[in-house]
PDB file of N, CA and C in Angstrom:
ATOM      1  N   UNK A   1       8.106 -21.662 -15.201  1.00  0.00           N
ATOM      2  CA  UNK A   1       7.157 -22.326 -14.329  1.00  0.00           C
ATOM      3  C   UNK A   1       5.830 -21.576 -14.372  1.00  0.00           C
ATOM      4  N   UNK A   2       4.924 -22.493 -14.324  1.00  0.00           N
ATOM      5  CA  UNK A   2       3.379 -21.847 -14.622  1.00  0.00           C
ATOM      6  C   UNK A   2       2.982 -20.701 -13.061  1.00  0.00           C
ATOM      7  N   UNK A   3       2.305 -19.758 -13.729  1.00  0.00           N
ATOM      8  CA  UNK A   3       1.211 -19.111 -12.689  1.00  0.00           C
ATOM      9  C   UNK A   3       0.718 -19.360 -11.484  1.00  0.00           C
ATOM     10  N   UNK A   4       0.674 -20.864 -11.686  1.00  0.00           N
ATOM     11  CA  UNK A   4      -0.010 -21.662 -10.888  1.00  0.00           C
ATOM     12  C   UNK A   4       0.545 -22.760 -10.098  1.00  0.00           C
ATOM     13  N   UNK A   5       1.967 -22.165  -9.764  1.00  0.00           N
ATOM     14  CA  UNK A   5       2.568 -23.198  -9.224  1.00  0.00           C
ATOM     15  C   UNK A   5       2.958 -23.733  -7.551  1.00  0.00           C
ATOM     16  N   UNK A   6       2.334 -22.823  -6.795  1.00  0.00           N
ATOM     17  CA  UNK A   6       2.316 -23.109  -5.488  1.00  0.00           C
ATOM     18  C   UNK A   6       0.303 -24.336  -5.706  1.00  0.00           C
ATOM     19  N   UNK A   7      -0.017 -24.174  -6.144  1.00  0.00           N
ATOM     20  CA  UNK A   7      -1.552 -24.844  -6.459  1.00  0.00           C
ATOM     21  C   UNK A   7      -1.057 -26.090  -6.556  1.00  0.00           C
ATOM     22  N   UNK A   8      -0.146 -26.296  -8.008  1.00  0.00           N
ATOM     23  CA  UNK A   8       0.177 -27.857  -8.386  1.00  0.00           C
ATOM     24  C   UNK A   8       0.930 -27.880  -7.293  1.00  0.00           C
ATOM     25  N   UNK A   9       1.799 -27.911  -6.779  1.00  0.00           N
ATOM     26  CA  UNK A   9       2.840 -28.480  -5.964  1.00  0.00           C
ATOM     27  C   UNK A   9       2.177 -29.118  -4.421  1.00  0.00           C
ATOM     28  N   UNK A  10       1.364 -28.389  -4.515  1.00  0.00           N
ATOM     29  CA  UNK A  10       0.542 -28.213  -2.958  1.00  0.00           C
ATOM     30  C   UNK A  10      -0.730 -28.747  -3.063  1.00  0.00           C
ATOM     31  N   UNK A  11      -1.333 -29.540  -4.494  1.00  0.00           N
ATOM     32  CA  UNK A  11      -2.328 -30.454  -5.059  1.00  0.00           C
ATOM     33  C   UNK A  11      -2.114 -31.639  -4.308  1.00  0.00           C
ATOM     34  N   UNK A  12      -1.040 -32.493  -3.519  1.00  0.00           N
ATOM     35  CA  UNK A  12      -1.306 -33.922  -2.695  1.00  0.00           C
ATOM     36  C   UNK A  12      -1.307 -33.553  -1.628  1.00  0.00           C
ATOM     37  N   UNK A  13      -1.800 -32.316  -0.649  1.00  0.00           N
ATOM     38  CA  UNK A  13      -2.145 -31.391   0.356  1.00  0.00           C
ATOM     39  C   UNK A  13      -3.019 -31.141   0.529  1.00  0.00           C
ATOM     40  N   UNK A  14      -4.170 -30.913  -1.108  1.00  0.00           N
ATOM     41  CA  UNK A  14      -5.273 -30.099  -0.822  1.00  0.00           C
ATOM     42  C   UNK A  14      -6.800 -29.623   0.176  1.00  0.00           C
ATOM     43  N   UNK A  15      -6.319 -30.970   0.718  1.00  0.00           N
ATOM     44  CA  UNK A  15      -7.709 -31.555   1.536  1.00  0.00           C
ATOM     45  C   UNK A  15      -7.171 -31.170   2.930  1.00  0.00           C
ATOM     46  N   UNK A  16      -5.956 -30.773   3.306  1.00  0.00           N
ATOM     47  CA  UNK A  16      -5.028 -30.495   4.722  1.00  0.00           C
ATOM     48  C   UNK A  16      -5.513 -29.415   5.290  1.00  0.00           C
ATOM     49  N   UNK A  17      -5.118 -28.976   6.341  1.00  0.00           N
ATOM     50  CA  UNK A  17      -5.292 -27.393   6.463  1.00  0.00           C
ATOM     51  C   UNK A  17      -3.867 -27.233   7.456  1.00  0.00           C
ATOM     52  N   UNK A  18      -3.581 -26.124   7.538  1.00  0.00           N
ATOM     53  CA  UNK A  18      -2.738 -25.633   8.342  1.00  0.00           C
ATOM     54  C   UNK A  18      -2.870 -24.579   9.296  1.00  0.00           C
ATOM     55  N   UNK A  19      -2.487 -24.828  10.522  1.00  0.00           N
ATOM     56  CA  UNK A  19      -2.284 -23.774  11.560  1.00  0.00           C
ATOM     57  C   UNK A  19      -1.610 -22.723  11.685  1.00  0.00           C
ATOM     58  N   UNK A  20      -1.597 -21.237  11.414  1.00  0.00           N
ATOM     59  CA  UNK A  20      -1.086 -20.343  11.265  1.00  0.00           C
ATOM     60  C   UNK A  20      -1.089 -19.301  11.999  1.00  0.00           C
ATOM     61  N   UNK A  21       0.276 -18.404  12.970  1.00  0.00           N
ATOM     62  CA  UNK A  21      -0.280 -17.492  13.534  1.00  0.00           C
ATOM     63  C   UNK A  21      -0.286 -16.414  13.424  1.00  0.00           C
ATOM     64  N   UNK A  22      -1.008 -15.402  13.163  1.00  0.00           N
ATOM     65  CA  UNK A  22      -1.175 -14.214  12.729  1.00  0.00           C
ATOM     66  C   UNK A  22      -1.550 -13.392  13.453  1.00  0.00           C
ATOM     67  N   UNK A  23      -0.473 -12.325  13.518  1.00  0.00           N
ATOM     68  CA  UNK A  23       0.021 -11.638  14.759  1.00  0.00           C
ATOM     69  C   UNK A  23      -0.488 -12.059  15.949  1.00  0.00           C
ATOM     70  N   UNK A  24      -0.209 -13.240  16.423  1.00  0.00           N
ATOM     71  CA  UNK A  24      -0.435 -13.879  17.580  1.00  0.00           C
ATOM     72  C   UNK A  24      -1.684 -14.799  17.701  1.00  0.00           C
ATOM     73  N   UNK A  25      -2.602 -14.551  17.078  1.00  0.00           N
ATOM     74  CA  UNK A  25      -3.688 -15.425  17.007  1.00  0.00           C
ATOM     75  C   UNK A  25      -3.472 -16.364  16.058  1.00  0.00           C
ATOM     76  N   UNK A  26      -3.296 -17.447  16.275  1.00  0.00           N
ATOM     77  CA  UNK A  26      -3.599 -18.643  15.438  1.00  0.00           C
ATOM     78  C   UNK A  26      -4.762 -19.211  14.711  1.00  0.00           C
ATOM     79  N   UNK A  27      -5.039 -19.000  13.267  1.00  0.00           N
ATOM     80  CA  UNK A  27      -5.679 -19.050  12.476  1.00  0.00           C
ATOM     81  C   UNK A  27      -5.494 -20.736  11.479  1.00  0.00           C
ATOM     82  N   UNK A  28      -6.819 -21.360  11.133  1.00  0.00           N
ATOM     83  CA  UNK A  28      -7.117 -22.669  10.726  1.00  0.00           C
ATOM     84  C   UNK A  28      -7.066 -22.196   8.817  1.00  0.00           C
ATOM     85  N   UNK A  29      -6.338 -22.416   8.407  1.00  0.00           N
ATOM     86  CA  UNK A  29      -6.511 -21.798   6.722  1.00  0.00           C
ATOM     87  C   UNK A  29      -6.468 -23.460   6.153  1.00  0.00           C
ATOM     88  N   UNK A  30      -7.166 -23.556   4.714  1.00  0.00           N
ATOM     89  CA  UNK A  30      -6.906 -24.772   3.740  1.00  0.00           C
ATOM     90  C   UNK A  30      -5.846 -24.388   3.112  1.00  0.00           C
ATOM     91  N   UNK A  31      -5.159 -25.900   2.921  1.00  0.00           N
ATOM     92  CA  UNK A  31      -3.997 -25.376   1.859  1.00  0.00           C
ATOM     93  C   UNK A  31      -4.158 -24.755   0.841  1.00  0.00           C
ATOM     94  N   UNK A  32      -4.880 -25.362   0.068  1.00  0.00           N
ATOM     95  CA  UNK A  32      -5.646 -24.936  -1.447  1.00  0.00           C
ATOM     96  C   UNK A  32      -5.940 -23.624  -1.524  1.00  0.00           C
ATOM     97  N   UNK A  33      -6.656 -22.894  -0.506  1.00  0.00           N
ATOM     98  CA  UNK A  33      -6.513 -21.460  -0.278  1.00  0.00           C
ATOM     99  C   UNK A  33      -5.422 -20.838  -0.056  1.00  0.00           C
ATOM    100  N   UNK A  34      -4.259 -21.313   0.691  1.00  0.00           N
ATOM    101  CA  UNK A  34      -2.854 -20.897   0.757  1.00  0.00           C
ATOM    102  C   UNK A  34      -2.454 -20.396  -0.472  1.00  0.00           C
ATOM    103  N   UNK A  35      -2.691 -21.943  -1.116  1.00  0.00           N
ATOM    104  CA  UNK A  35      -1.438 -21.815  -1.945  1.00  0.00           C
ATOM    105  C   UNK A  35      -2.295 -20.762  -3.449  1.00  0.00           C
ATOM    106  N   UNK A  36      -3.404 -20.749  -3.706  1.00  0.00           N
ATOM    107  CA  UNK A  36      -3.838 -19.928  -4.513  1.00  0.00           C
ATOM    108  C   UNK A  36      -3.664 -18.342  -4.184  1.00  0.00           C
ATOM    109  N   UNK A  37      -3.451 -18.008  -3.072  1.00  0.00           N
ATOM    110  CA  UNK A  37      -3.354 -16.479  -2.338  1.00  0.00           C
ATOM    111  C   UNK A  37      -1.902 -16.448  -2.775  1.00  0.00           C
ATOM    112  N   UNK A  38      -0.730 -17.380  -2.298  1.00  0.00           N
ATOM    113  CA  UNK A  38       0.341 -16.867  -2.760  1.00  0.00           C
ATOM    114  C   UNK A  38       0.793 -16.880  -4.146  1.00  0.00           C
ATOM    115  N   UNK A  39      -0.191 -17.962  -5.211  1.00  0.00           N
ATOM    116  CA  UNK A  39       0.351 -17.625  -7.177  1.00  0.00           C
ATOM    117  C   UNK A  39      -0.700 -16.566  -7.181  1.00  0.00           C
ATOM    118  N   UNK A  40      -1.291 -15.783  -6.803  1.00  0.00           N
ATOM    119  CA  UNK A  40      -2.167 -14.425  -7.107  1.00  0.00           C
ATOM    120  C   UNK A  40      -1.176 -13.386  -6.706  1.00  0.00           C
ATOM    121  N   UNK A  41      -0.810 -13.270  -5.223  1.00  0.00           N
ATOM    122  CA  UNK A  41      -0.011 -12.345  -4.675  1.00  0.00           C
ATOM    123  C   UNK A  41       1.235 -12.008  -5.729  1.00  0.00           C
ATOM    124  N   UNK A  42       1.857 -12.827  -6.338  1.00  0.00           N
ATOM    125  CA  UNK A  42       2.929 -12.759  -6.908  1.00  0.00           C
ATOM    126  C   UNK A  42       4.357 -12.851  -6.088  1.00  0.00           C
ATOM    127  N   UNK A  43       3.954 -13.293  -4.947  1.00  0.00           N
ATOM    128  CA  UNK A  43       5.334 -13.202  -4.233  1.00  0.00           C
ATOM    129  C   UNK A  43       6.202 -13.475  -4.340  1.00  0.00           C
ATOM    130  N   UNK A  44       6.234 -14.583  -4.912  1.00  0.00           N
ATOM    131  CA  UNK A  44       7.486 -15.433  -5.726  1.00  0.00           C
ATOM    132  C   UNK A  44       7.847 -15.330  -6.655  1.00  0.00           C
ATOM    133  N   UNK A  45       8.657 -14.763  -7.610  1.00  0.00           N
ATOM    134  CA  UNK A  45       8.835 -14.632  -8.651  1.00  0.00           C
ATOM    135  C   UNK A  45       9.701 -15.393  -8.937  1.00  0.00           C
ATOM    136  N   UNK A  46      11.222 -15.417  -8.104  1.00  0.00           N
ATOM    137  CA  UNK A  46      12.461 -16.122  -8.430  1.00  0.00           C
ATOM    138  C   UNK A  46      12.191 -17.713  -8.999  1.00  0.00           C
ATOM    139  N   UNK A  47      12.502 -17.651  -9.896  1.00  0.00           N
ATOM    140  CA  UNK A  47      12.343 -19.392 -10.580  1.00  0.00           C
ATOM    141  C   UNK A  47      13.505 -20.214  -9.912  1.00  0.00           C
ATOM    142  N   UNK A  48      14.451 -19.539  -8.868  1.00  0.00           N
ATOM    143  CA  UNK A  48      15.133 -20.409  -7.997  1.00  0.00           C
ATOM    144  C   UNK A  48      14.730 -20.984  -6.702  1.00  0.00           C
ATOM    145  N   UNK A  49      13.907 -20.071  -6.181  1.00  0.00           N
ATOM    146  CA  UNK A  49      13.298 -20.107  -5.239  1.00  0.00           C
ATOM    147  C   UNK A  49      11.929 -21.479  -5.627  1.00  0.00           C
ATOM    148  N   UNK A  50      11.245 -21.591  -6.570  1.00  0.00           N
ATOM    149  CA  UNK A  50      10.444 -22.921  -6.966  1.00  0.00           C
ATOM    150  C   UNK A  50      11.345 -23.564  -7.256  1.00  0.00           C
ATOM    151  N   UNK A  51      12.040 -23.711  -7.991  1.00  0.00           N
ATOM    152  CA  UNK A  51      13.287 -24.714  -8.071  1.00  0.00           C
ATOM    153  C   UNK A  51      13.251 -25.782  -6.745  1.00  0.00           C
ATOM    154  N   UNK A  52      13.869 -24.798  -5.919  1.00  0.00           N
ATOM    155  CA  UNK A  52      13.979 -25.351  -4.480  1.00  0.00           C
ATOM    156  C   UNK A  52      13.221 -26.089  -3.937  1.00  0.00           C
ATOM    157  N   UNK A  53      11.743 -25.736  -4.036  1.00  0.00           N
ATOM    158  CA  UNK A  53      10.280 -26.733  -3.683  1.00  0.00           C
ATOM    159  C   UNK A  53      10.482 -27.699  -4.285  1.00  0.00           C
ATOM    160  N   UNK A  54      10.766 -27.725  -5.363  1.00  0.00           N
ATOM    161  CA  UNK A  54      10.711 -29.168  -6.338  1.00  0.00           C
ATOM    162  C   UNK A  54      11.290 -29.899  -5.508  1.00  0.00           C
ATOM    163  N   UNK A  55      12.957 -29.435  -5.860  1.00  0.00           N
ATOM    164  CA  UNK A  55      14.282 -30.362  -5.357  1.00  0.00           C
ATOM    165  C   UNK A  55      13.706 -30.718  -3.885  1.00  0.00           C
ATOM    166  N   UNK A  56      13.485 -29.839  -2.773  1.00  0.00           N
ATOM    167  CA  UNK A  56      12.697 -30.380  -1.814  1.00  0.00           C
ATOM    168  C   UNK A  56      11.979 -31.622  -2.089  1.00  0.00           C
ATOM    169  N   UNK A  57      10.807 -31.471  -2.735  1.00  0.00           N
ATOM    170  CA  UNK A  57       9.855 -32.414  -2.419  1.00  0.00           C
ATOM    171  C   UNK A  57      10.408 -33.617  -3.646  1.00  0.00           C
ATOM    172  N   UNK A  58      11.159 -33.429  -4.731  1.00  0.00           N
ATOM    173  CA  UNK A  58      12.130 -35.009  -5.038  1.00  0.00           C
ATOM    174  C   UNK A  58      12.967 -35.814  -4.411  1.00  0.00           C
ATOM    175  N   UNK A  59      13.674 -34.940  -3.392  1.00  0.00           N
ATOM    176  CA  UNK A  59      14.168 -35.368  -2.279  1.00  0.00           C
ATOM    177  C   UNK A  59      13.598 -36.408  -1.231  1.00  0.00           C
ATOM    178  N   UNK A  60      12.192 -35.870  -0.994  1.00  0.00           N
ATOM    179  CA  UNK A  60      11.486 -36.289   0.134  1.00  0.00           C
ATOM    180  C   UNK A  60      11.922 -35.843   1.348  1.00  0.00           C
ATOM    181  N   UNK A  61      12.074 -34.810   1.175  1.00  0.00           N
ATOM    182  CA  UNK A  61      12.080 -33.144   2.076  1.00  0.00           C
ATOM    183  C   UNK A  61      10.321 -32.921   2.726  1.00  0.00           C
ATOM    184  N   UNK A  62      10.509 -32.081   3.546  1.00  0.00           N
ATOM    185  CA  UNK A  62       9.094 -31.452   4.515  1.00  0.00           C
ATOM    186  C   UNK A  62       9.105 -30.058   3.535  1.00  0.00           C
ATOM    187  N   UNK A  63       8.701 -30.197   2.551  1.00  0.00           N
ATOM    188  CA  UNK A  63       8.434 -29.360   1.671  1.00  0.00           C
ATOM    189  C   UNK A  63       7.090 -28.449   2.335  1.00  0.00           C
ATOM    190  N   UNK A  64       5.932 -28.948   2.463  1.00  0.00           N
ATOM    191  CA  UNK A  64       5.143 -28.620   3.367  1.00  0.00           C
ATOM    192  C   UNK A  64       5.095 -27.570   4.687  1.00  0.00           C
ATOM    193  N   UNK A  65       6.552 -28.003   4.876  1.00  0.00           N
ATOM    194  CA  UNK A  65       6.722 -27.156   6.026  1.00  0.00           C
ATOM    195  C   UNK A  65       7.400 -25.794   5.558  1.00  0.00           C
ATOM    196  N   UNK A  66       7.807 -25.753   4.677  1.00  0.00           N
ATOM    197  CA  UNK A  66       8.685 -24.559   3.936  1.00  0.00           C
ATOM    198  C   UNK A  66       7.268 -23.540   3.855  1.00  0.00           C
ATOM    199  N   UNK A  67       5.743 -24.337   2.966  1.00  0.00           N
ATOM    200  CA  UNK A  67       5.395 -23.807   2.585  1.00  0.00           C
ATOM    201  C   UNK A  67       4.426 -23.252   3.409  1.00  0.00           C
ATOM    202  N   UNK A  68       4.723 -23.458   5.253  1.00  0.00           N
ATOM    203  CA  UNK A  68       3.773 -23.226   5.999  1.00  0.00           C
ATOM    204  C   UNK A  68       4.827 -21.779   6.490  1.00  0.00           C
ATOM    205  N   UNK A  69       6.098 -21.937   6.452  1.00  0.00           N
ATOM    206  CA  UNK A  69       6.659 -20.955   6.814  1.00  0.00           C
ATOM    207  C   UNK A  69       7.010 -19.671   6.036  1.00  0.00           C
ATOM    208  N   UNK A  70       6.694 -20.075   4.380  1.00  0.00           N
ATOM    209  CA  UNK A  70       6.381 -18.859   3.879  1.00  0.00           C
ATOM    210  C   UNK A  70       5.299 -18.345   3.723  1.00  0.00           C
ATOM    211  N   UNK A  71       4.153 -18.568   4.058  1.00  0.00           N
ATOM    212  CA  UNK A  71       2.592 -18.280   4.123  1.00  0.00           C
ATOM    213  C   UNK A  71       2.802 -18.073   5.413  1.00  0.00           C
ATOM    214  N   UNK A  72       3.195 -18.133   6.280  1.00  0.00           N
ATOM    215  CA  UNK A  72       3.403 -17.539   8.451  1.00  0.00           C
ATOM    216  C   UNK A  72       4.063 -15.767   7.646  1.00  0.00           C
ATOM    217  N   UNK A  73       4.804 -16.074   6.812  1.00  0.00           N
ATOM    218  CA  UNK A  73       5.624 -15.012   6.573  1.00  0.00           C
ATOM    219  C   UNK A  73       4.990 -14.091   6.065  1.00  0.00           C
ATOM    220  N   UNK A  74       4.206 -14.307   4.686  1.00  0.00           N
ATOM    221  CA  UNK A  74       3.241 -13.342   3.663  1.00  0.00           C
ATOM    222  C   UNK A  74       1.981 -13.152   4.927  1.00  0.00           C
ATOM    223  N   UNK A  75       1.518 -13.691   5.608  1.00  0.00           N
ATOM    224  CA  UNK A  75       0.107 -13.371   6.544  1.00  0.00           C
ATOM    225  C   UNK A  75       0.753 -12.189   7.605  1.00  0.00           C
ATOM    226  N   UNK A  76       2.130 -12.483   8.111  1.00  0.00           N
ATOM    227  CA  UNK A  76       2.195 -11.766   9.287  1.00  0.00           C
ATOM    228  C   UNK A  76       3.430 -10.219   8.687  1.00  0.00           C
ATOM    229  N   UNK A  77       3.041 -10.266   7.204  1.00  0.00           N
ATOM    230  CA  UNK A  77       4.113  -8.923   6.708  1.00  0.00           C
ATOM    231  C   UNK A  77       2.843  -7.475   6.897  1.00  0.00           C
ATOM    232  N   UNK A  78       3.810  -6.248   6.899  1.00  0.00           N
ATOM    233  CA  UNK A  78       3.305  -5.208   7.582  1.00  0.00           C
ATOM    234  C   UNK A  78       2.975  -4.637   5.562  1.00  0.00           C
ATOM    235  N   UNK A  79       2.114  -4.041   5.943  1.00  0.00           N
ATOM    236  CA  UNK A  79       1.217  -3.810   4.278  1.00  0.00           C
ATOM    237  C   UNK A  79       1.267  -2.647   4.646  1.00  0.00           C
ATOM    238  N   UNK A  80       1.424  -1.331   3.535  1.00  0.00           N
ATOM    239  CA  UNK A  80       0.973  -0.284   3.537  1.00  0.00           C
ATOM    240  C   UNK A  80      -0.670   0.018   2.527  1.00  0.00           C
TER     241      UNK A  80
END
């Protein structure tokens, strides 16, 4: 799977934004920015784990929502 695959997947989104809270303050982010922060970050590596988005969103799954709860997750992790 390409580099760039939280971007394509999250391309009939792009114009959305999502509500996010970070460490308690709730923050207005674009998807398109989301999803480019997390194929840079590298967070994902597992090709099972995209797998899953797919099958999600062939399904007609809240794929969307997965991808609001792993971006809640990467914003509110403790960084050294």
């Amino acid at each position: 799977m390409s580099k760039t695959f939280f971007q394509e997947i999250m391309k009939p989104h792009k114009d959305e934004v999502l509500v996010i809270p970070v460490r308690g303050i709730n923050g207005i982010y674009e998807i398109s920015r989301l999803a480019k922060m997390i194929d840079n970050s590298g967070l994902i590596k597992s090709e099972e784990i995209k797998q899953m988005y797919i099958d999600v969103k062939e399904l007609g799954g809240n794929y969307k929502h997965l991808f609001q709860l792993l971006v809640t997750t990467y914003l509110n992790m403790d960084r050294e």
